[in-house]
PDB file of N, CA and C in Angstrom:
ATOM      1  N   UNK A   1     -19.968 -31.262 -20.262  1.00  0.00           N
ATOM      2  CA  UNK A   1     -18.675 -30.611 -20.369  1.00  0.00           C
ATOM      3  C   UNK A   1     -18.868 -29.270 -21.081  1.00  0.00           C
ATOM      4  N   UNK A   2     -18.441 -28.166 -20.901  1.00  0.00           N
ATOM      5  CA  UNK A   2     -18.691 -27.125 -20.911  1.00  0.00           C
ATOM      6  C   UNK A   2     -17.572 -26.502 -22.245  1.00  0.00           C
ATOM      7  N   UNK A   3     -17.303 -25.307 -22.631  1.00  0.00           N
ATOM      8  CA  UNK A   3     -16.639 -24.645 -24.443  1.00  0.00           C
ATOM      9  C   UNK A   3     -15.736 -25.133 -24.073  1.00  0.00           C
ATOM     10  N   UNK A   4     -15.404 -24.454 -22.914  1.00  0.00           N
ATOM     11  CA  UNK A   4     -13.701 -24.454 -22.738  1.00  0.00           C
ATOM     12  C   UNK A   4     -12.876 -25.253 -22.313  1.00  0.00           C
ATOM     13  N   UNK A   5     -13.530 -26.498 -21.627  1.00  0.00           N
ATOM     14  CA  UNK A   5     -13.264 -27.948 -21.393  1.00  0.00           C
ATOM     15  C   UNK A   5     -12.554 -28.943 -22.546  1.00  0.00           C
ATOM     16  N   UNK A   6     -12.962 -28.134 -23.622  1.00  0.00           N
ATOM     17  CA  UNK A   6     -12.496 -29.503 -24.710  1.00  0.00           C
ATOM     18  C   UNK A   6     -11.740 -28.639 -26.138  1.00  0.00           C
ATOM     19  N   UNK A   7     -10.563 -29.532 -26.322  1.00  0.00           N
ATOM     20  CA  UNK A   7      -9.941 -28.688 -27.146  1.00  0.00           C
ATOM     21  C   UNK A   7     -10.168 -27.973 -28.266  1.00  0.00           C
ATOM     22  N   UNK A   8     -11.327 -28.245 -29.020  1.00  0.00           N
ATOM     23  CA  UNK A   8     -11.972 -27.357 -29.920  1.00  0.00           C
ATOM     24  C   UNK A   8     -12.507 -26.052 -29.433  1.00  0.00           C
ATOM     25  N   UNK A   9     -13.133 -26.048 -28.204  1.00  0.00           N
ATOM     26  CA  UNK A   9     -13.685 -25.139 -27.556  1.00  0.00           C
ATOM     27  C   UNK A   9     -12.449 -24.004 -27.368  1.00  0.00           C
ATOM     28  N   UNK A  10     -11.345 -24.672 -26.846  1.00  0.00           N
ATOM     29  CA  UNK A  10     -10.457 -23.823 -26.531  1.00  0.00           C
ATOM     30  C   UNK A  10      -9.986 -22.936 -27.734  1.00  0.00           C
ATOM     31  N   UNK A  11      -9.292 -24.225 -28.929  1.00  0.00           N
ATOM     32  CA  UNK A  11      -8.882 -23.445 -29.826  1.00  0.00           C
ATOM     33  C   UNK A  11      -9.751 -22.531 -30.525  1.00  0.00           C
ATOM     34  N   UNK A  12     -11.031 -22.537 -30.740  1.00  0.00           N
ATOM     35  CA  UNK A  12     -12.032 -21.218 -31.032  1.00  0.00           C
ATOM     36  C   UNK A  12     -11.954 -20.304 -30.339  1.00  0.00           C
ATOM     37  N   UNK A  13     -11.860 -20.130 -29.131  1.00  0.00           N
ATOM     38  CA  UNK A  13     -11.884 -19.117 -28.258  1.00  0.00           C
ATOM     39  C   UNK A  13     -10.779 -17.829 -28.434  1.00  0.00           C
ATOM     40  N   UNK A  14      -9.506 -19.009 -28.737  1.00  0.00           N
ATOM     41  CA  UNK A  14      -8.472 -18.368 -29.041  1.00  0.00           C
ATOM     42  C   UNK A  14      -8.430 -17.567 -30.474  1.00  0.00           C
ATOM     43  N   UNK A  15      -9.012 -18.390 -31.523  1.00  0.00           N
ATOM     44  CA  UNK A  15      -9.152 -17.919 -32.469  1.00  0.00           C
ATOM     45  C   UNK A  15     -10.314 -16.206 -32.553  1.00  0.00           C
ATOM     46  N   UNK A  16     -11.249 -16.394 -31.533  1.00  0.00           N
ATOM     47  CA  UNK A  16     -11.841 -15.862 -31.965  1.00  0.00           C
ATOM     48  C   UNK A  16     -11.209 -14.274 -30.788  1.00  0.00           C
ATOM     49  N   UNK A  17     -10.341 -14.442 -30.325  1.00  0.00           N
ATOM     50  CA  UNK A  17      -9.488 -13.501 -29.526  1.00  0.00           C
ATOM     51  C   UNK A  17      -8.355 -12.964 -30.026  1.00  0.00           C
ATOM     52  N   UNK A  18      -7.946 -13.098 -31.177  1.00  0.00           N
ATOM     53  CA  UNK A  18      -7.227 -13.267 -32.018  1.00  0.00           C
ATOM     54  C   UNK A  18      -7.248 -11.783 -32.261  1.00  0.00           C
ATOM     55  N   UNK A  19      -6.355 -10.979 -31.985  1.00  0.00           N
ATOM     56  CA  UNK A  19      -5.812  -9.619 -31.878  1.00  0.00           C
ATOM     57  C   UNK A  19      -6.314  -8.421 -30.898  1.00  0.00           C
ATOM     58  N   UNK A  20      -6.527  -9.343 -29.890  1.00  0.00           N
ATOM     59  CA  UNK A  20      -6.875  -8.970 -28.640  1.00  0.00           C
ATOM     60  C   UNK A  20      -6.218  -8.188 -27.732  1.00  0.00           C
ATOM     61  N   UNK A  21      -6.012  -6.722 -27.438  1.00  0.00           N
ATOM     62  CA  UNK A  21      -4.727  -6.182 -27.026  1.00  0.00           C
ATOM     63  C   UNK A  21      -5.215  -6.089 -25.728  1.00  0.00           C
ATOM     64  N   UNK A  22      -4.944  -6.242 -24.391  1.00  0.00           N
ATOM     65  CA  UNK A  22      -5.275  -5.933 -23.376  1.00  0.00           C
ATOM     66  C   UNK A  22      -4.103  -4.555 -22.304  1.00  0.00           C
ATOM     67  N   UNK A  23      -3.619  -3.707 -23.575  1.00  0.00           N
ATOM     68  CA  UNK A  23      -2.382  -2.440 -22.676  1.00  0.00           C
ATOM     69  C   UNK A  23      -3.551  -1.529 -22.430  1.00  0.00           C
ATOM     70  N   UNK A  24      -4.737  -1.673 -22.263  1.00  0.00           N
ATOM     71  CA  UNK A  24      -5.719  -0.333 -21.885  1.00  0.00           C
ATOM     72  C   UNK A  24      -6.060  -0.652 -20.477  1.00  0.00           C
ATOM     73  N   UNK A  25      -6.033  -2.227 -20.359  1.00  0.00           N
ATOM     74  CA  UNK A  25      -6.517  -2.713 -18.907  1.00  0.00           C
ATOM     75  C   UNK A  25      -5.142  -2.742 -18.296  1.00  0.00           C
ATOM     76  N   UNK A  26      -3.858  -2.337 -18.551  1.00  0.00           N
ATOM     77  CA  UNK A  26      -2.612  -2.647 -17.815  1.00  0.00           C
ATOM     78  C   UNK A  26      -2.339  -0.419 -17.598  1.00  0.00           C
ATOM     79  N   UNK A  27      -2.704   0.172 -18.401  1.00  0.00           N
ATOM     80  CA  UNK A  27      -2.594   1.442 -17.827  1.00  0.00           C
ATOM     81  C   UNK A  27      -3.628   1.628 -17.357  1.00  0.00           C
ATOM     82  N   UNK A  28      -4.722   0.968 -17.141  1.00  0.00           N
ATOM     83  CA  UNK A  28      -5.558   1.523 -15.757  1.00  0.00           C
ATOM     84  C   UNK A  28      -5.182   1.083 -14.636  1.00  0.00           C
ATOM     85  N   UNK A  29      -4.623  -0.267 -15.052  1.00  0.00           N
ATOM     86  CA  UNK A  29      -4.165  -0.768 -13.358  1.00  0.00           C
ATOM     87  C   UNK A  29      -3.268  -0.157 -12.964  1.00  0.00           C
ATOM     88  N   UNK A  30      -1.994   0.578 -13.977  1.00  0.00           N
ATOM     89  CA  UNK A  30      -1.144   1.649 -13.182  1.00  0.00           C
ATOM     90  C   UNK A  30      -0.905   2.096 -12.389  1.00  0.00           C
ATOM     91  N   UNK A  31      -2.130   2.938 -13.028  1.00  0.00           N
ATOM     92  CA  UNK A  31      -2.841   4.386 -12.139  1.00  0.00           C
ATOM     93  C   UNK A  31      -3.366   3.711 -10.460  1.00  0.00           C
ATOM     94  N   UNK A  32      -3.701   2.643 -10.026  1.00  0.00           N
ATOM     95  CA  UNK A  32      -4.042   2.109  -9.241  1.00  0.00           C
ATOM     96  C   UNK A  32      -3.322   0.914  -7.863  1.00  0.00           C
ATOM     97  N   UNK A  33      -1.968   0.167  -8.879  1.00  0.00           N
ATOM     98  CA  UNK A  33      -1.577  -0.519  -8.288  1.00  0.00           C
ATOM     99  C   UNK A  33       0.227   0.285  -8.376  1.00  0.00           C
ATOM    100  N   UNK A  34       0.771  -0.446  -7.362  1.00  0.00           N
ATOM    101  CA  UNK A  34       2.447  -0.155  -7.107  1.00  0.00           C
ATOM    102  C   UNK A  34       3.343  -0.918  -8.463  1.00  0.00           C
ATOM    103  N   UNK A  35       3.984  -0.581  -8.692  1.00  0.00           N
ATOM    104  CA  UNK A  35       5.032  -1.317  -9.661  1.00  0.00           C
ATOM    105  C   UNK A  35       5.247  -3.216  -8.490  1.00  0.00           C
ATOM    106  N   UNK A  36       5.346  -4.254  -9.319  1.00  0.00           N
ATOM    107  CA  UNK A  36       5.641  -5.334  -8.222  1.00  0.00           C
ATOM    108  C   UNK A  36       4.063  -5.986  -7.207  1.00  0.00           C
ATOM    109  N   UNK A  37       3.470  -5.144  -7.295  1.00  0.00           N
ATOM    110  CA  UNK A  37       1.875  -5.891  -6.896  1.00  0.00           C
ATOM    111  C   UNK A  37       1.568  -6.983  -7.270  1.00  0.00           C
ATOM    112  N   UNK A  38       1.132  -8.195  -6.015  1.00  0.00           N
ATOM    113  CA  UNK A  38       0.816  -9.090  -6.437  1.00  0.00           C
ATOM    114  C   UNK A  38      -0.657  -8.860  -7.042  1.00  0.00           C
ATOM    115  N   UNK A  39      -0.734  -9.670  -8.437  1.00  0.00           N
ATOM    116  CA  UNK A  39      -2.363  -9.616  -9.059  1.00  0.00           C
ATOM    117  C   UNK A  39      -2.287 -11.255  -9.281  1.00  0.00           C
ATOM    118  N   UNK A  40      -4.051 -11.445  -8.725  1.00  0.00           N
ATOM    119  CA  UNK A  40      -4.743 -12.573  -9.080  1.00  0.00           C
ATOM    120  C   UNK A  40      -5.789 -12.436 -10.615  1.00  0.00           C
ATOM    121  N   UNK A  41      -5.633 -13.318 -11.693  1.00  0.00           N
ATOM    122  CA  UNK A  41      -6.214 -13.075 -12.865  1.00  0.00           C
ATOM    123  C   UNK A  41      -6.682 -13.931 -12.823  1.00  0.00           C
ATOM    124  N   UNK A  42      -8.507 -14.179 -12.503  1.00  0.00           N
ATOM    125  CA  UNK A  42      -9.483 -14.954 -12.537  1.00  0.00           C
ATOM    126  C   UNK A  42      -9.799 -15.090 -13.876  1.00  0.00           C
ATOM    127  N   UNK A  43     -10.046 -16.519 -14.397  1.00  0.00           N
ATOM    128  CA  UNK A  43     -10.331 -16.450 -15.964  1.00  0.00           C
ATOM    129  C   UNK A  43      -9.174 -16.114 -16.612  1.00  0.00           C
ATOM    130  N   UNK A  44      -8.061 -16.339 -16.776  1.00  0.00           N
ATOM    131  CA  UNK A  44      -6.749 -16.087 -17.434  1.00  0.00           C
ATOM    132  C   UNK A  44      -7.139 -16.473 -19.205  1.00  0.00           C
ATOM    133  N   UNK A  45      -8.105 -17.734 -19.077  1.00  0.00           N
ATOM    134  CA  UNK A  45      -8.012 -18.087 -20.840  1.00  0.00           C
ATOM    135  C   UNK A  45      -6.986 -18.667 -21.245  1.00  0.00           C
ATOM    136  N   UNK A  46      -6.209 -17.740 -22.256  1.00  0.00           N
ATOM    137  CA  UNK A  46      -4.946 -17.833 -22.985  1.00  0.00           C
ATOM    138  C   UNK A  46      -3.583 -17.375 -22.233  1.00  0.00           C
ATOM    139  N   UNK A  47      -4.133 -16.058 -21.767  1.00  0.00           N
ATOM    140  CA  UNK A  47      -2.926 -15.750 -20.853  1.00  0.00           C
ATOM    141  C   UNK A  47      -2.546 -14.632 -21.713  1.00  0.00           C
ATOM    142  N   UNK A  48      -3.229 -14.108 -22.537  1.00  0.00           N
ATOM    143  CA  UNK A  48      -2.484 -12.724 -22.695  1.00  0.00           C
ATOM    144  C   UNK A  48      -2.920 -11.780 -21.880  1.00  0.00           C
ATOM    145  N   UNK A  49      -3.529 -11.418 -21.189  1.00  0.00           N
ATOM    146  CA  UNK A  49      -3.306  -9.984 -20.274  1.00  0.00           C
ATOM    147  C   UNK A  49      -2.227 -10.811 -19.005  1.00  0.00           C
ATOM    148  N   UNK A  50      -2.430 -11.967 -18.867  1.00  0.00           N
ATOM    149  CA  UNK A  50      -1.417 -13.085 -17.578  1.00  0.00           C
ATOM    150  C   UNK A  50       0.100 -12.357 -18.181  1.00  0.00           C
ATOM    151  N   UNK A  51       0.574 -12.729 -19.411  1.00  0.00           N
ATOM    152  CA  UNK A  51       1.445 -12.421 -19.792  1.00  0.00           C
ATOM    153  C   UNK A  51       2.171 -10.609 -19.711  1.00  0.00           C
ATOM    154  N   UNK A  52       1.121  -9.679 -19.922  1.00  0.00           N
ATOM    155  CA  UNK A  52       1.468  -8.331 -20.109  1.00  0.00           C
ATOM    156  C   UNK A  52       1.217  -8.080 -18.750  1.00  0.00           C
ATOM    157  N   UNK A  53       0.707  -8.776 -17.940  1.00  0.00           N
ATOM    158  CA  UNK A  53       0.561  -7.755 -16.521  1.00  0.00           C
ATOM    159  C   UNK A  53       2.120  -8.729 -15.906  1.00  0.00           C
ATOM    160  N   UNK A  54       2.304  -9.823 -16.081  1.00  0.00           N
ATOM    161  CA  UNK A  54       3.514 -10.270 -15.314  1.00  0.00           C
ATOM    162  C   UNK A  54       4.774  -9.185 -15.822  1.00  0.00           C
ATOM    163  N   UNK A  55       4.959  -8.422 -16.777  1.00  0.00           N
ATOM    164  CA  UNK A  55       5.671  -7.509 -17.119  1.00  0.00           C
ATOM    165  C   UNK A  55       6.236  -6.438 -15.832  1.00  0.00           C
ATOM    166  N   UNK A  56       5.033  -6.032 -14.920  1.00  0.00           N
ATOM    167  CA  UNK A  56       4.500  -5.167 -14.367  1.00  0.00           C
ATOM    168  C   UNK A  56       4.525  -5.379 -12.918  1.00  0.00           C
ATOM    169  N   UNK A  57       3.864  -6.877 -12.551  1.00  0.00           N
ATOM    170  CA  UNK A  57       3.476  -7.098 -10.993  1.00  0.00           C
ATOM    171  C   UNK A  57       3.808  -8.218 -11.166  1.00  0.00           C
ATOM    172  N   UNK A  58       3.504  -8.862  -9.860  1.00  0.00           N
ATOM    173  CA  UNK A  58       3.685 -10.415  -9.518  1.00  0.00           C
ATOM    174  C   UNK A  58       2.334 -10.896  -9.522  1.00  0.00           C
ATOM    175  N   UNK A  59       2.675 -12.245 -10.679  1.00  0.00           N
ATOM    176  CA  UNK A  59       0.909 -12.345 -11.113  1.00  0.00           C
ATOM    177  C   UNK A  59       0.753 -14.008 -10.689  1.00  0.00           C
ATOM    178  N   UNK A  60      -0.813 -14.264 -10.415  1.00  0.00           N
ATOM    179  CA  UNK A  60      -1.058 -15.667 -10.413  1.00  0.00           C
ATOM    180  C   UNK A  60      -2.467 -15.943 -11.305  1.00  0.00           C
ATOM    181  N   UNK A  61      -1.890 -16.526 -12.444  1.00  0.00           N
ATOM    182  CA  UNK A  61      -2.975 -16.986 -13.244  1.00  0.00           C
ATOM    183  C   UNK A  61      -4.156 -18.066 -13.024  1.00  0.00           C
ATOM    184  N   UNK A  62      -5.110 -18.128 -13.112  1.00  0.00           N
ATOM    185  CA  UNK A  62      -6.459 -19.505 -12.395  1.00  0.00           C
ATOM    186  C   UNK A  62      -7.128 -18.825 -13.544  1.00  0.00           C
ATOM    187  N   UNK A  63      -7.781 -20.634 -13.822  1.00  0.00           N
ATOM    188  CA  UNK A  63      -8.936 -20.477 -14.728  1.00  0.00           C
ATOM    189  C   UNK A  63      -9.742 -21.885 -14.247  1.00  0.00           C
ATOM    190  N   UNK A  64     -10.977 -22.226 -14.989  1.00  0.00           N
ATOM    191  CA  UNK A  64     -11.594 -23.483 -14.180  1.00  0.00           C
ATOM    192  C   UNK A  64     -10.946 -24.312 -15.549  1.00  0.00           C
ATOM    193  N   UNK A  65     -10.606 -23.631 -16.541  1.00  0.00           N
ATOM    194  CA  UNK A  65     -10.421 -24.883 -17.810  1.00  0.00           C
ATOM    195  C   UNK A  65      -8.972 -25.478 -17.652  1.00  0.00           C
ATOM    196  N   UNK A  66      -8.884 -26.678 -17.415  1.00  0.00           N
ATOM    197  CA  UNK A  66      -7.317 -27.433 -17.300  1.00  0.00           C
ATOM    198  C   UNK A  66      -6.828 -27.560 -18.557  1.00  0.00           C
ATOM    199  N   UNK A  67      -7.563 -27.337 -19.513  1.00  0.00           N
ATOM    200  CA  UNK A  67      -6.690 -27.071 -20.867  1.00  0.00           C
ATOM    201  C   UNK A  67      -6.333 -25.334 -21.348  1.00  0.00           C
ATOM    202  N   UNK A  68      -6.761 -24.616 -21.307  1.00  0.00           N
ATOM    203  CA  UNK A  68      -6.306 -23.436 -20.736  1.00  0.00           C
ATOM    204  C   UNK A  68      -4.596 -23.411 -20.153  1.00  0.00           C
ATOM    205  N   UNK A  69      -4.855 -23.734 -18.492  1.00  0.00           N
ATOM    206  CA  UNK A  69      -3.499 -23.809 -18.003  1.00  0.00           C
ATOM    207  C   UNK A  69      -2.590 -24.668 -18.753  1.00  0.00           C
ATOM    208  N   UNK A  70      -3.297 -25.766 -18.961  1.00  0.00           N
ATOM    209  CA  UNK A  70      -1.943 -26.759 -19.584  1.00  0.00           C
ATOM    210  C   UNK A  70      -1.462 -25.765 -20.736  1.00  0.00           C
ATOM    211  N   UNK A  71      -1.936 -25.330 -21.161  1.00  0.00           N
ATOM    212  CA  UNK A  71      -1.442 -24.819 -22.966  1.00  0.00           C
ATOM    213  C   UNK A  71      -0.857 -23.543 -22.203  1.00  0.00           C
ATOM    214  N   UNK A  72      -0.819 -22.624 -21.366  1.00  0.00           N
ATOM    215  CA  UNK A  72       0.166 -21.629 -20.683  1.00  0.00           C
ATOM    216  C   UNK A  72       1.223 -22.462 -20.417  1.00  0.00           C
ATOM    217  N   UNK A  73       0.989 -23.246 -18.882  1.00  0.00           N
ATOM    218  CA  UNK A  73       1.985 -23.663 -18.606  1.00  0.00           C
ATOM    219  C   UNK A  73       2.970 -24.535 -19.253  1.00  0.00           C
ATOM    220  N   UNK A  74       3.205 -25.305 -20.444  1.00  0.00           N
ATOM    221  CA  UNK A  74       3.808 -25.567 -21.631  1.00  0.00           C
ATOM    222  C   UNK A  74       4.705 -24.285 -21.922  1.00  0.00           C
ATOM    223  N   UNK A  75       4.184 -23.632 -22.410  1.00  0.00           N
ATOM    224  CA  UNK A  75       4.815 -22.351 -22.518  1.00  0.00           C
ATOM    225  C   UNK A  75       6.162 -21.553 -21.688  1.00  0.00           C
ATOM    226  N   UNK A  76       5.300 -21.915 -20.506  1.00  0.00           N
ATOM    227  CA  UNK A  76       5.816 -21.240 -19.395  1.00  0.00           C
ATOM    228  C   UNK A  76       5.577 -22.136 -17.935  1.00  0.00           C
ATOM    229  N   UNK A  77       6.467 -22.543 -18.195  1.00  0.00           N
ATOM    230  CA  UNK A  77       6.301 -24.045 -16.809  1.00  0.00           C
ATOM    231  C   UNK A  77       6.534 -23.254 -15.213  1.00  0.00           C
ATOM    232  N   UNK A  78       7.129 -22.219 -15.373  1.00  0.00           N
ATOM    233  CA  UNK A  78       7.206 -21.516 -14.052  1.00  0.00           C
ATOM    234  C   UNK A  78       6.182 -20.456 -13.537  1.00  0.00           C
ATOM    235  N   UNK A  79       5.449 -20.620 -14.531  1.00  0.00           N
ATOM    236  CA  UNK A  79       4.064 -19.379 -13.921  1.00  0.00           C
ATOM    237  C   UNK A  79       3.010 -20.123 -13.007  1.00  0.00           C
ATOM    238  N   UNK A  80       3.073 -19.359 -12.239  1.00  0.00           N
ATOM    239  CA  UNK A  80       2.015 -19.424 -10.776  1.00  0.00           C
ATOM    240  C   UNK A  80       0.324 -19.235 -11.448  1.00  0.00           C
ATOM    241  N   UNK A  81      -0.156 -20.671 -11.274  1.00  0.00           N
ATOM    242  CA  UNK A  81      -1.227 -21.062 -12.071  1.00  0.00           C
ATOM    243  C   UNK A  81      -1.511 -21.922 -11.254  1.00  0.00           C
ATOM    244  N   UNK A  82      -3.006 -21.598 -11.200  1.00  0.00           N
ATOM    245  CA  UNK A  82      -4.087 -22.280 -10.072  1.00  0.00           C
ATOM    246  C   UNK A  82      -5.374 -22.598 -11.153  1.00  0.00           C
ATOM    247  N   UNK A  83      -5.880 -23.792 -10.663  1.00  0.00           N
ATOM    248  CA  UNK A  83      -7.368 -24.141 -10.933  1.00  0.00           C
ATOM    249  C   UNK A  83      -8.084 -23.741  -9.915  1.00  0.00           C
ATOM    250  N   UNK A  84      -9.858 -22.811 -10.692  1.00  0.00           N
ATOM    251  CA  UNK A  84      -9.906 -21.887 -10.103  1.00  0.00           C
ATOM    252  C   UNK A  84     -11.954 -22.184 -10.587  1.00  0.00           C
ATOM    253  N   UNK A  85     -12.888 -21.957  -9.831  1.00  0.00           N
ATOM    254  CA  UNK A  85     -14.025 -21.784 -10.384  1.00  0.00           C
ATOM    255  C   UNK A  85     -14.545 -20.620  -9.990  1.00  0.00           C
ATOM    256  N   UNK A  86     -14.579 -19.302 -11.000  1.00  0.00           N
ATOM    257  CA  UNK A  86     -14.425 -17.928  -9.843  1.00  0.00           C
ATOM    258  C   UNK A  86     -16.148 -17.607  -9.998  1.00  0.00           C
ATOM    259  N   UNK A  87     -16.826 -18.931  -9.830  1.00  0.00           N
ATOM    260  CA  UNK A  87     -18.349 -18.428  -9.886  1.00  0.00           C
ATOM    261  C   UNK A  87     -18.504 -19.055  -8.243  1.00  0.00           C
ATOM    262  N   UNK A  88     -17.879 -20.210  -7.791  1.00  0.00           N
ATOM    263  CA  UNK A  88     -17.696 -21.031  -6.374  1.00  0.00           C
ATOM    264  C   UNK A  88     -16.847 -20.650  -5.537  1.00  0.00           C
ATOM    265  N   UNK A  89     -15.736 -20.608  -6.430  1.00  0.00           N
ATOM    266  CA  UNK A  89     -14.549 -20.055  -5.768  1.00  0.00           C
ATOM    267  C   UNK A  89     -13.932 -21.074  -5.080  1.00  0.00           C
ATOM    268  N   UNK A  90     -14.456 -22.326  -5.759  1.00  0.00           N
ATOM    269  CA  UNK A  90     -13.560 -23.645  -5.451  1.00  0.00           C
ATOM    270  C   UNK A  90     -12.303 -24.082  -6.247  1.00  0.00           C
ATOM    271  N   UNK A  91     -11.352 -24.005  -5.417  1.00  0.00           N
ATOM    272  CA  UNK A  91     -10.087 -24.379  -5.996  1.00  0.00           C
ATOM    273  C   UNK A  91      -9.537 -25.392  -6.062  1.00  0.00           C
ATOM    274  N   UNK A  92      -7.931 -26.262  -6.605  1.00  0.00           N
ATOM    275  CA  UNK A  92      -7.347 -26.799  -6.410  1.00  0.00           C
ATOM    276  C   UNK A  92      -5.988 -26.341  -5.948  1.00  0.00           C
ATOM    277  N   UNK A  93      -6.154 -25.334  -5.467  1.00  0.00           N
ATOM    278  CA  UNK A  93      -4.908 -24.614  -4.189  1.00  0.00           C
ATOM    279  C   UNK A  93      -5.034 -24.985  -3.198  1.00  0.00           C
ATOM    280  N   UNK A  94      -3.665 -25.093  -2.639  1.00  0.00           N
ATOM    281  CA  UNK A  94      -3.630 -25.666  -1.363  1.00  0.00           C
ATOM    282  C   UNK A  94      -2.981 -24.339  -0.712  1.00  0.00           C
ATOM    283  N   UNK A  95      -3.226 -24.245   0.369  1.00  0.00           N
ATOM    284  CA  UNK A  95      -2.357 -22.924   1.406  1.00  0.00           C
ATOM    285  C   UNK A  95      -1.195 -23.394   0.994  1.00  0.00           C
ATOM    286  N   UNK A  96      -0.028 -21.822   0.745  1.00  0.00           N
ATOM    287  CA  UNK A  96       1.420 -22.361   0.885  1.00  0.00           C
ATOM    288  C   UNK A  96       1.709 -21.644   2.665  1.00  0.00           C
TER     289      UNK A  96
END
């Protein structure tokens, strides 16, 4: 089982992300994407850039850690969140 699999793993991660601003990666995407763009965020984590880019575009969060999503989606039970292995690119999405 791998860091981010188990809840210690997680909560370190977080801890150690802990004033993590990601508005430098949301004005480059600006410059690049339309206001309302759908974005896919491989590796979401915690969900703070998930959070500041849904501001912006239409976002879908995936990560491979199911504790990850669970601890977003708690949060936020309506965010578009996929299990995701973005080294395989094997999912638990189904076509809508």
């Amino acid at each position: 089982m791998g860091f981010y699999h188990t809840d210690k793993g997680v909560a370190d991660y977080i801890k150690l992300a802990d004033g993590y601003d990601g508005k430098e990666l949301i004005a480059e995407l600006t410059l690049h994407l339309k206001p309302g763009a759908t974005v896919l965020e491989p590796g979401m984590g915690p969900g703070k850039d998930l959070h500041l880019l849904a501001r912006h575009y239409t976002v879908t969060g995936s990560d491979f850690s199911k504790i990850f999503l669970d601890r977003y989606r708690a949060d936020n039970p309506d965010a578009d969140l996929f299990r995701l292995d973005a080294i395989t690119i094997e999912t638990d999405r189904r076509a809508r």
